[in-house]
Protein backbone atom coordinates (compact mmCIF):
# COMPACT_ATOMS: atom_id res chain seq x y z
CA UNK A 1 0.00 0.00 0.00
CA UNK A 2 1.64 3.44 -0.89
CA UNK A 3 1.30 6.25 1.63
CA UNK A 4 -0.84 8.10 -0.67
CA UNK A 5 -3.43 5.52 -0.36
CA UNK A 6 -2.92 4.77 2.87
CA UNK A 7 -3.32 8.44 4.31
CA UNK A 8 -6.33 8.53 1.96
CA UNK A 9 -8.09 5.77 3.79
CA UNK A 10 -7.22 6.83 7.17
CA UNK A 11 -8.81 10.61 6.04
CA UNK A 12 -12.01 8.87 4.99
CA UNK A 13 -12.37 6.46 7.76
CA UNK A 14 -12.25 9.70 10.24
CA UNK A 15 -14.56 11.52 8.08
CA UNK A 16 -16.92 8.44 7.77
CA UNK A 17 -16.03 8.39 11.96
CA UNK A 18 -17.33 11.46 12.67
CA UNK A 19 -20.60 11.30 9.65
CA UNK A 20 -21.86 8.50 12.21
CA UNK A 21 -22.70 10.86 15.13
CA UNK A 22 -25.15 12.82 13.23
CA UNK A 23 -28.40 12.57 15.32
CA UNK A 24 -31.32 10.71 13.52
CA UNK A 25 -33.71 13.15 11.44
CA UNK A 26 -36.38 12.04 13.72
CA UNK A 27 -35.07 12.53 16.73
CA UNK A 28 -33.96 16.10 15.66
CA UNK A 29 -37.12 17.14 14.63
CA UNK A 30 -38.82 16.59 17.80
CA UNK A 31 -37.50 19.52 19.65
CA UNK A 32 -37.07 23.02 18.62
CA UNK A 33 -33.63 23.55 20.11
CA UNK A 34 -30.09 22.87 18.94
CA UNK A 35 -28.25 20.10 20.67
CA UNK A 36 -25.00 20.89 19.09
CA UNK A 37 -24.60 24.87 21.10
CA UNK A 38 -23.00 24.79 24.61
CA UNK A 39 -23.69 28.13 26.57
CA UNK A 40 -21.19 30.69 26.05
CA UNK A 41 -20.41 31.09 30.04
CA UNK A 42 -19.29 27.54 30.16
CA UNK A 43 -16.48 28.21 27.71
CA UNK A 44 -15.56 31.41 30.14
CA UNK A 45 -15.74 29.56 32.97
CA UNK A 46 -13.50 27.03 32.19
CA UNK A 47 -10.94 30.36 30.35
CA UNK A 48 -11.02 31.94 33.19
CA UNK A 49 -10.01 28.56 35.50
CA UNK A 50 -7.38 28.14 32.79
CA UNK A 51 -6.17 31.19 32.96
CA UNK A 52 -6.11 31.47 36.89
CA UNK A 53 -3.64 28.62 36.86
CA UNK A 54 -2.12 27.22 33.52
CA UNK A 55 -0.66 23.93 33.54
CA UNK A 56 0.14 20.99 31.58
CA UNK A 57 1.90 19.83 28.33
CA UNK A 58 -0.02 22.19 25.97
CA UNK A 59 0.72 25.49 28.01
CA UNK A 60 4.16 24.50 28.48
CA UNK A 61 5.04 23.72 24.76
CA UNK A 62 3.10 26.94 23.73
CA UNK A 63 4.98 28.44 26.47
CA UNK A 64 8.43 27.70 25.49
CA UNK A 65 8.21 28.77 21.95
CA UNK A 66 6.81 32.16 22.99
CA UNK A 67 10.78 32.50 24.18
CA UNK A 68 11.23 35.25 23.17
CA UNK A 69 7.81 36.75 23.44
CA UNK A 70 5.83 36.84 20.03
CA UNK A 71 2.58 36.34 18.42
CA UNK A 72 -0.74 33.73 19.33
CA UNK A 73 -3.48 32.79 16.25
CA UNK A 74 -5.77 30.85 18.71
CA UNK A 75 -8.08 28.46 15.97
CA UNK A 76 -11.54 27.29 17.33
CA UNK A 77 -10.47 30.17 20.57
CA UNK A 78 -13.79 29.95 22.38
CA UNK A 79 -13.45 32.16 25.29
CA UNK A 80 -9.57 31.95 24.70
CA UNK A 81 -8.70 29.08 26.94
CA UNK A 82 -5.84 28.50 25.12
CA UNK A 83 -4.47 31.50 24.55
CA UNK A 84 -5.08 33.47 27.06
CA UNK A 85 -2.99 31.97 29.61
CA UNK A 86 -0.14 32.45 27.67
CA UNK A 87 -0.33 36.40 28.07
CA UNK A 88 2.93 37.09 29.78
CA UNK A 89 4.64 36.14 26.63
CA UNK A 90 1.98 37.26 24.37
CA UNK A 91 2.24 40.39 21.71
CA UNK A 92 -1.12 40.22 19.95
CA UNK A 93 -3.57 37.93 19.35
CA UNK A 94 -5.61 36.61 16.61
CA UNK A 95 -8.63 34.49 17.70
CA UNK A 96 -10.70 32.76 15.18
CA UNK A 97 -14.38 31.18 15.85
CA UNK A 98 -17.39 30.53 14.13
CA UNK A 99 -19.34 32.03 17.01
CA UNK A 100 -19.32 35.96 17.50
CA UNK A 101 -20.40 35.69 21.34
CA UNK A 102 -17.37 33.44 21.78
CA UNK A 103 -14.98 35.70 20.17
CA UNK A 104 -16.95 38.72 22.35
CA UNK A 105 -15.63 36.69 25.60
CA UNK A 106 -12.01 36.19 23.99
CA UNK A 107 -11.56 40.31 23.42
CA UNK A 108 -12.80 41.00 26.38
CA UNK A 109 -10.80 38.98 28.67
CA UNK A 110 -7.75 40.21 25.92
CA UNK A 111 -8.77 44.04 26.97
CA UNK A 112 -8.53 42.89 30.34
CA UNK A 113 -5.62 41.89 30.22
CA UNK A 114 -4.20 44.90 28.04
CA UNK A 115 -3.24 42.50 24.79
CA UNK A 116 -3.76 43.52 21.28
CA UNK A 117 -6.56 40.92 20.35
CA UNK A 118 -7.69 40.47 16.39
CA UNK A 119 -11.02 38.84 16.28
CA UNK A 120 -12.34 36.45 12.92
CA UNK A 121 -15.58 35.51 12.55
CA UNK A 122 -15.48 32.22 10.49
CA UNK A 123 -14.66 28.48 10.11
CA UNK A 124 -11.09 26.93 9.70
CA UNK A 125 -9.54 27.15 6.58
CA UNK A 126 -12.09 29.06 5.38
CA UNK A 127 -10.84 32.20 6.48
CA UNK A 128 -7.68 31.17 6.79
CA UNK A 129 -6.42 33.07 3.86
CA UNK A 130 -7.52 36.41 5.57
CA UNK A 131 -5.44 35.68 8.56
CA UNK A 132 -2.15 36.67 9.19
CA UNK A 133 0.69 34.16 10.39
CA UNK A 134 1.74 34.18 14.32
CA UNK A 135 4.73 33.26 16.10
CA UNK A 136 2.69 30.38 17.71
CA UNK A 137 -0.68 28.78 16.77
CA UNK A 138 -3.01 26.82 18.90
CA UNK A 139 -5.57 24.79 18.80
CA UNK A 140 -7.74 23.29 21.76
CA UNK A 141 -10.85 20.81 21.66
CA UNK A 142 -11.69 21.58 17.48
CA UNK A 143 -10.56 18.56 15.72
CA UNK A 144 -13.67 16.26 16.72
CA UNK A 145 -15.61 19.00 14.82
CA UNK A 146 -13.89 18.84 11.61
CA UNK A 147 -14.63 16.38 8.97
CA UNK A 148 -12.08 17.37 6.22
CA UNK A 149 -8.81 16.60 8.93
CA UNK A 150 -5.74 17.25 6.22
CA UNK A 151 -6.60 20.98 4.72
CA UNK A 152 -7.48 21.93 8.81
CA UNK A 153 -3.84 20.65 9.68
CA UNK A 154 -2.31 22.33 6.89
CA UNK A 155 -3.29 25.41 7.03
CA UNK A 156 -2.47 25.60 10.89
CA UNK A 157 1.19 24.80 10.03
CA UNK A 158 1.42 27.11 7.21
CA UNK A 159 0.48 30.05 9.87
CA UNK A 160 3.23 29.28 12.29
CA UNK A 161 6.36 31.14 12.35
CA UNK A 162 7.75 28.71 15.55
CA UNK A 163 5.17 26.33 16.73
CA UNK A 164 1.70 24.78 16.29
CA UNK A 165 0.13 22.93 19.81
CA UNK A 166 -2.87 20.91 19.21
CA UNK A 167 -5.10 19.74 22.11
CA UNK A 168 -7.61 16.85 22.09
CA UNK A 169 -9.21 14.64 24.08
CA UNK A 170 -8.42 10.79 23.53
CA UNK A 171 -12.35 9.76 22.52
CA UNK A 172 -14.51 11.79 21.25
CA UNK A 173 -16.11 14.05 23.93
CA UNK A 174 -19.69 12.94 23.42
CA UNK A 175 -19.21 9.38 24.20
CA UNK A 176 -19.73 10.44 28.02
CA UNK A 177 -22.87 10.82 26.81
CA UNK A 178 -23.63 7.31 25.03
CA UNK A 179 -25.13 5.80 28.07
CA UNK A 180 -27.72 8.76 28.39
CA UNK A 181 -28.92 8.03 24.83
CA UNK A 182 -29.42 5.08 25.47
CA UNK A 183 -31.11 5.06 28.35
CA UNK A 184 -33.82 8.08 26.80
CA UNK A 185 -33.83 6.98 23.04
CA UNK A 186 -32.49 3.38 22.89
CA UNK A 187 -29.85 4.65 20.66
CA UNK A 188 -26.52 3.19 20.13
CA UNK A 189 -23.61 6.10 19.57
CA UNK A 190 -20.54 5.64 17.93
CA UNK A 191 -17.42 5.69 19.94
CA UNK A 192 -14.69 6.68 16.94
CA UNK A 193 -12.88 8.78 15.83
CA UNK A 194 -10.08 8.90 18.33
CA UNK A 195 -6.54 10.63 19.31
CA UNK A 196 -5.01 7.32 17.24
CA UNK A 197 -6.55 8.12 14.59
CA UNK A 198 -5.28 11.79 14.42
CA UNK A 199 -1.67 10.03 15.13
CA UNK A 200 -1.77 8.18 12.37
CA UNK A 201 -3.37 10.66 9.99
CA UNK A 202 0.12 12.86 10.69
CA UNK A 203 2.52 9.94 10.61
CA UNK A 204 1.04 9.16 7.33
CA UNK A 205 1.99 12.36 6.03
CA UNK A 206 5.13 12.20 6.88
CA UNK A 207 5.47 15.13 9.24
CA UNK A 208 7.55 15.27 12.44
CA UNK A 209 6.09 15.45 15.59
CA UNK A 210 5.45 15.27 19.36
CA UNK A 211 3.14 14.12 21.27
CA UNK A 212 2.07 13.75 25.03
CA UNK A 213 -0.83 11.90 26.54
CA UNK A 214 -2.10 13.57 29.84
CA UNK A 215 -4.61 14.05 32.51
CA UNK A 216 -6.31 17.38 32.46
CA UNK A 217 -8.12 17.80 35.81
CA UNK A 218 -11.64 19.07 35.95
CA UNK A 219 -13.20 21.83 37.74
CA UNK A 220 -16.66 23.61 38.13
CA UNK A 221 -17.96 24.30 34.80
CA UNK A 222 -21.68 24.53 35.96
CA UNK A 223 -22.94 26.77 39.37
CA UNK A 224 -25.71 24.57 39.58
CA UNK A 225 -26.88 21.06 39.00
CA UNK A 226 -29.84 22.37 37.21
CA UNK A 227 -27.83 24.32 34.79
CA UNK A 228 -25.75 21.03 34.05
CA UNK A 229 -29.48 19.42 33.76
CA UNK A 230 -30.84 21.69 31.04
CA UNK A 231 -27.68 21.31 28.91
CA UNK A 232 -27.22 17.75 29.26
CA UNK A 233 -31.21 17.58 27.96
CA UNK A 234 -30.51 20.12 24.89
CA UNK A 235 -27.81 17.83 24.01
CA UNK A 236 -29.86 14.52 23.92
CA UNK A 237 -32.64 16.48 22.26
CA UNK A 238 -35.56 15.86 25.23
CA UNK A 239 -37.93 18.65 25.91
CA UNK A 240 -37.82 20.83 28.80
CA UNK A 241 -40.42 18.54 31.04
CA UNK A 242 -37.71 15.79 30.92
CA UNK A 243 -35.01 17.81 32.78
CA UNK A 244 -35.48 16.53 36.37
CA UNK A 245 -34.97 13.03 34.65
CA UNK A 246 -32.00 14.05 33.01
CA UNK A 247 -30.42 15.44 36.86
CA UNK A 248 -31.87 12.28 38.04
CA UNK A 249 -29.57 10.29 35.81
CA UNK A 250 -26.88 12.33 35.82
CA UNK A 251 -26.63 11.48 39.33
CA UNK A 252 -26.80 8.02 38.79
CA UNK A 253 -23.91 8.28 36.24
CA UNK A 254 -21.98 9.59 39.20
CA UNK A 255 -22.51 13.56 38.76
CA UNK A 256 -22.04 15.27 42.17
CA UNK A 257 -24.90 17.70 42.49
CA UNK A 258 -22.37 20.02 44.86
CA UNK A 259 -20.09 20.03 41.88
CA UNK A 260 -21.53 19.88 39.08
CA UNK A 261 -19.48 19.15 35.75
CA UNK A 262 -20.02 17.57 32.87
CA UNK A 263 -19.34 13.68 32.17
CA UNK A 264 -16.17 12.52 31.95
CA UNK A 265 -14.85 16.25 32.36
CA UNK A 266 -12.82 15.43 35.38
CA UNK A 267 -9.69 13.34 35.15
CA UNK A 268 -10.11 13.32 31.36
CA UNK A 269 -7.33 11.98 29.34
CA UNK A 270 -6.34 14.43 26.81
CA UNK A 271 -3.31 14.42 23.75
CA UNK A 272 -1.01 17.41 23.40
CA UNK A 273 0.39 17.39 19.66
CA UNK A 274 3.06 20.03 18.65
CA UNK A 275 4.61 20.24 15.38
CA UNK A 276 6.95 22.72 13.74
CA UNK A 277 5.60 25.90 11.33
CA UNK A 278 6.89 26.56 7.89
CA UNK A 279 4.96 29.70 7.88
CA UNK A 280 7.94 32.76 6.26
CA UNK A 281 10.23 33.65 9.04
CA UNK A 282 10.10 29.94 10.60
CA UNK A 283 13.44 27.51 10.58
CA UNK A 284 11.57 25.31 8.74
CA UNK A 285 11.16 28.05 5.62
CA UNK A 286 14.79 29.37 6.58
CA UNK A 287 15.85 25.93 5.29
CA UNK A 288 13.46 25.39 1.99
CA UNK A 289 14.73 28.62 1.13
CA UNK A 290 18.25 28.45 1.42
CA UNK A 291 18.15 25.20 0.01
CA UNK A 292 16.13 26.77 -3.04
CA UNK A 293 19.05 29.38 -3.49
């Protein structure tokens, strides 16, 4: 098998992967919400914990190639969880996100915190051509949510000057939810893609990387168990009179109502990837160029 053909089938098993966790048309159609949108303060929340007290193989990678201090483009930045706690070695920042009340949370905290802050409004790649390189790009919690893996990876590498730092969690983060659907709808959820898969995607094209598996602890994401509740029912598409049996099962699954968070949040094994940029300006350019001339 060449590697051609072999990257090719790893690309369309992951895209077939993540095709399987589209929720049955039925099942969709019976409420009049979207199970797919978290609430913005969640995202701050969990910034803001980040922030308080960075930690772990991502922010240290990051980190170290912000030595000396340079440039963040934060891809799929949320609330700027993981950017944002690299602002003593930060210059500017560019966050991209498809939602504008995300990116509202990301300048903010960036004011804050007296950084220059660029926000985009848009999906990876497809603005990527209006966005200017960085020093450093990261990338938390996004790949799950993109079907078309190669072009995504590309174009993150081709905007580093130094560094790009991917984050991920080993499974898929909705499988903490698998027992829950089928417990309400009988429904059997996939489990794929995971981490591996992503691993083998980037050996197969042949670039050079590093990689850490780790345990990113949880923390309070939710003040209250009924907040947790009404989420966790959005996301398994029940109607609002079905929330105290969501809480109720929650509990069951082993959700403290003192602390709420969500499943599987806590103790959750996660993959730090980092990989070199060969954005202009970067070693890895240096080279192609002076081996062009």
């Amino acid at each position: 098998m060449t590697s051609s053909k072999h990257q090719s089938e790893l690309l369309a098993r992951w895209r077939d992967d993540l095709a399987a966790w589209a929720i049955p048309e039925p099942i969709l159609a019976s409420v009049s919400e979207s199970p797919w949108v978290l609430p913005t303060a969640v995202f701050a929340r969990r910034t803001d914990r980040l922030s308080a007290r960075p930690s772990g193989p991502s922010f240290e990678q990051a980190f170290a190639a912000l030595d000396p201090p340079g440039s963040v483009l934060d891809v799929g930045a949320g609330a700027g969880a993981a950017s944002l706690p690299l602002r003593s070695r930060l210059t500017s920042l560019t966050a991209v996100d498809s939602s504008q009340a995300m990116l509202e949370q990301a300048a903010g905290r960036a004011a804050a915190a007296g950084l220059p802050a660029q926000c985009v409004l848009g999906t990876w790649p497809d603005v990527a051509a209006s966005v200017p390189a960085a020093d450093v790009v990261t990338c938390h919690h996004v790949l799950y949510n993109v079907p078309d893996l190669l072009p995504f990876l590309t174009a993150l590498t081709a905007h580093a000057r130094r560094l790009v730092v991917v984050e991920t969690t080993t499974v898929h983060p909705l499988t903490s939810l698998n027992e829950l659907w089928l417990k309400f709808h009988g429904l059997v959820r996939p489990k794929g893609p995971t981490s591996d898969d992503v691993l083998a995607i980037l050996n197969a094209s042949g670039l050079e990387f590093g990689s850490e598996l780790w345990r990113r602890p949880g923390g309070p994401d939710y003040p209250s168990m009924a907040e947790l509740a009404e989420v966790t029912r959005r996301r398994l598409c029940l109607p609002p009179e079905r929330a105290g049996d969501v809480a109720a099962a929650l509990v069951e699954a082993g959700v403290d109502p003192a602390r709420p968070q969500d499943l599987g949040s806590s103790g959750r094994d996660v993959l730090t990837i980092w990989w070199p940029g060969s954005a202009p300006g970067s070693a890895e350019a240096a080279q192609r160029e002076a081996h062009e001339n």
